[in-house]
C-alpha atoms as a PDB file:
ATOM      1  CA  UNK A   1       0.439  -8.461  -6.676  1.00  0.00           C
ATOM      2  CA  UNK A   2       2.271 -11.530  -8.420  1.00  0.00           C
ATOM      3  CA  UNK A   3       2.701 -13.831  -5.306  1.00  0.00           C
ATOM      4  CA  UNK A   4       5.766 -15.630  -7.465  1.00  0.00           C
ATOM      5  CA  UNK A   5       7.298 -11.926  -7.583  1.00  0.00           C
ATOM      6  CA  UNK A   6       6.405 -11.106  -3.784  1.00  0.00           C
ATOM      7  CA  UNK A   7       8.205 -14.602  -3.020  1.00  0.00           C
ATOM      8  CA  UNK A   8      10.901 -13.792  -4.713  1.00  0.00           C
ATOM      9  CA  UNK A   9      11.316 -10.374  -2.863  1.00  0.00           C
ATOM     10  CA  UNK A  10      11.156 -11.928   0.076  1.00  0.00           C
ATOM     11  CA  UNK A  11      13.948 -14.298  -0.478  1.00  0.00           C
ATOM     12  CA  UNK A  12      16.113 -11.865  -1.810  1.00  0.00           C
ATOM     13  CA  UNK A  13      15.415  -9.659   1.121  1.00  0.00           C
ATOM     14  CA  UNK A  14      15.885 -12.856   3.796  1.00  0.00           C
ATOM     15  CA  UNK A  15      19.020 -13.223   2.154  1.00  0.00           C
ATOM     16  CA  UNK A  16      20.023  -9.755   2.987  1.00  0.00           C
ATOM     17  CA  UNK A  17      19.196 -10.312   6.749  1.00  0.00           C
ATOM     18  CA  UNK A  18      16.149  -7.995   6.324  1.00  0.00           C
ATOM     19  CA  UNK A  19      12.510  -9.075   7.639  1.00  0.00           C
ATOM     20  CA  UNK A  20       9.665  -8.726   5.535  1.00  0.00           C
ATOM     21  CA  UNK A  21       5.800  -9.159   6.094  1.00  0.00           C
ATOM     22  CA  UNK A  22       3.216 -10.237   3.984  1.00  0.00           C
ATOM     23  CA  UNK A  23      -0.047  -7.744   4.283  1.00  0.00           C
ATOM     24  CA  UNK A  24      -3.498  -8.741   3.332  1.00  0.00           C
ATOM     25  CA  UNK A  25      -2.977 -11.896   2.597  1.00  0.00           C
ATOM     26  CA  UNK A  26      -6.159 -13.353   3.631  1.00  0.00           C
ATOM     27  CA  UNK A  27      -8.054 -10.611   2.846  1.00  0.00           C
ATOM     28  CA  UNK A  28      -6.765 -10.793  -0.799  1.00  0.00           C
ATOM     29  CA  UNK A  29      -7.856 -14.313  -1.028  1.00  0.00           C
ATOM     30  CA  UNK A  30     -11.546 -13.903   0.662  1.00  0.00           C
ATOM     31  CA  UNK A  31     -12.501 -11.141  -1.677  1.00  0.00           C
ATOM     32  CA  UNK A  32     -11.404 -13.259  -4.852  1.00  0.00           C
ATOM     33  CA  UNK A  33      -9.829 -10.597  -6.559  1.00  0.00           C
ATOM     34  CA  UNK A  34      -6.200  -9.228  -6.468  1.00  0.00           C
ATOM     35  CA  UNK A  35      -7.616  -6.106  -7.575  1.00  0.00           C
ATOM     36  CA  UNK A  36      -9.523  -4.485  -4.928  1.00  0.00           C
ATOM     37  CA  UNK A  37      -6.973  -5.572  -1.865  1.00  0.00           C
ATOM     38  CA  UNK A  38      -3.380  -5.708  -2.829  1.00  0.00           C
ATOM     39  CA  UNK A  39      -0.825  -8.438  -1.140  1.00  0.00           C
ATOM     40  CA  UNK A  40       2.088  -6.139   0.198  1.00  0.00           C
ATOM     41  CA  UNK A  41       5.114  -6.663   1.780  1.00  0.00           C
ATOM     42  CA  UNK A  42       6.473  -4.501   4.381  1.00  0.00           C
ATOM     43  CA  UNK A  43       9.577  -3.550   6.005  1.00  0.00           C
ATOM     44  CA  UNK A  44      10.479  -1.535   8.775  1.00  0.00           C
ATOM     45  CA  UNK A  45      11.462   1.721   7.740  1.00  0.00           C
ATOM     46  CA  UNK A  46      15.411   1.318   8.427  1.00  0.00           C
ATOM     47  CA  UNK A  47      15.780  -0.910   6.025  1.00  0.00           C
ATOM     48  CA  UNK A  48      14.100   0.779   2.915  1.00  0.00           C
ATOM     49  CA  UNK A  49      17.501   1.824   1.234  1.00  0.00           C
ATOM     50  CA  UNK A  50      18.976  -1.258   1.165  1.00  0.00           C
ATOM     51  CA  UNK A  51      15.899  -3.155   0.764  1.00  0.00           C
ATOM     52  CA  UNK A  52      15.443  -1.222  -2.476  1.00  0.00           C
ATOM     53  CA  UNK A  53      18.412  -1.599  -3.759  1.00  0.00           C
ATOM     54  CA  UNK A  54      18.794  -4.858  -3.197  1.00  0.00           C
ATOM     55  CA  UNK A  55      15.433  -5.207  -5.120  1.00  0.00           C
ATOM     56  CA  UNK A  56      16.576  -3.309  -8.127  1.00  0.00           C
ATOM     57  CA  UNK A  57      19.521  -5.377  -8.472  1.00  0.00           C
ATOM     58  CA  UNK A  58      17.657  -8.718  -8.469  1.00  0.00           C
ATOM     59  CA  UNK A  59      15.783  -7.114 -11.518  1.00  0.00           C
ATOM     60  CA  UNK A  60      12.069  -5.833  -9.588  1.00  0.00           C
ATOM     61  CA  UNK A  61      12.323  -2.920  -8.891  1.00  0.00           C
ATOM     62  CA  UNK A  62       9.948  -1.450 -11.500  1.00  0.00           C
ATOM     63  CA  UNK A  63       7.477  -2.947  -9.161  1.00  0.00           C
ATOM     64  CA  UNK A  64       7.927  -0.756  -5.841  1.00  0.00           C
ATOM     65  CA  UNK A  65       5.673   1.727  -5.026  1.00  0.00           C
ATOM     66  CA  UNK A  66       6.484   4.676  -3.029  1.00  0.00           C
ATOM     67  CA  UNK A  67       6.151   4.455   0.548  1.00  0.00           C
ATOM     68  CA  UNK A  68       5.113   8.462   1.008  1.00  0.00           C
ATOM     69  CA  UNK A  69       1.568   8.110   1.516  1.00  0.00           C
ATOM     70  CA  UNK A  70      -1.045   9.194  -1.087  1.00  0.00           C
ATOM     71  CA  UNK A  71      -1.077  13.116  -0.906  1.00  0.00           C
ATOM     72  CA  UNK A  72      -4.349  14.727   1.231  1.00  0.00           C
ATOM     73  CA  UNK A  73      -7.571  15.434  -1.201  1.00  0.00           C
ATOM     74  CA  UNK A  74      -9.457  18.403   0.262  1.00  0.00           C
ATOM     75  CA  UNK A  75     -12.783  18.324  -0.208  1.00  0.00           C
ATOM     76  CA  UNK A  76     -14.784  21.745  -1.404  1.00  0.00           C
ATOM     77  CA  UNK A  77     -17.477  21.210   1.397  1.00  0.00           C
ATOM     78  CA  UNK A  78     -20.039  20.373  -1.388  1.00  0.00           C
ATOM     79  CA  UNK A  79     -20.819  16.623  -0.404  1.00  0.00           C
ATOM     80  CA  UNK A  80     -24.000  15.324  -0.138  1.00  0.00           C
ATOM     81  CA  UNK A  81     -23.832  14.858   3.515  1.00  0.00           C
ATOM     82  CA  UNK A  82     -22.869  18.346   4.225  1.00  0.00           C
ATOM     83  CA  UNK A  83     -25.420  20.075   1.677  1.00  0.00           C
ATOM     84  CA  UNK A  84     -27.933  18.070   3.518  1.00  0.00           C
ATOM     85  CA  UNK A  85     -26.689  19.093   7.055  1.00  0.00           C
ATOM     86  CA  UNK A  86     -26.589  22.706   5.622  1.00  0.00           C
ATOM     87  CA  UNK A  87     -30.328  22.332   4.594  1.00  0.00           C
ATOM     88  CA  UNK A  88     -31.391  20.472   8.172  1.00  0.00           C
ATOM     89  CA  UNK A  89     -29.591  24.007   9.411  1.00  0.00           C
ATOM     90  CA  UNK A  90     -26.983  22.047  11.721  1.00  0.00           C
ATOM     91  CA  UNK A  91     -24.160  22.484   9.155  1.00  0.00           C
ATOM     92  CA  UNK A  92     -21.676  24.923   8.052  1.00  0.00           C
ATOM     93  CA  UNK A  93     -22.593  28.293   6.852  1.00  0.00           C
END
């Protein structure tokens, strides 16, 4: 979220020979808030080892996130859209 720290990474990963992207840049700025959309930077997915590493070493790695993707929330059914589709009798049993 720092944009000094995201600058950083992406010199130290332009050093490397690896190309990064910044995500939501724009959108980060419109809403005013670096809380509610997140400035990422992206790789492509063969260079996440060394992109990584390379990131640890230069002392930021604490601030990766994982790139597996949040795990699926199942939902019990019970949402207001389906107990009222249940009640309207056009919903699950």
């Amino acid at each position: 979220m720092n944009p000094v720290t995201l600058s950083f990474a992406q010199a130290v990963l332009k050093d490397a020979g690896i190309e990064s992207f910044l995500f939501d840049m724009n959108a980060s700025v419109l809403d005013g808030s670096t809380i509610l959309v997140r400035k990422r930077l992206m790789i492509i997915d063969e260079d996440e080892d060394e992109a990584r590493e390379l990131l640890a070493a230069a002392g930021i790695g604490h601030e990766l996130e994982s790139a597996s993707p949040p795990p699926f929330r199942r939902t019990s059914g019970n949402t207001f859209a389906s107990n009222l589709l249940r009640k309207l009798g056009i919903g699950p049993k």
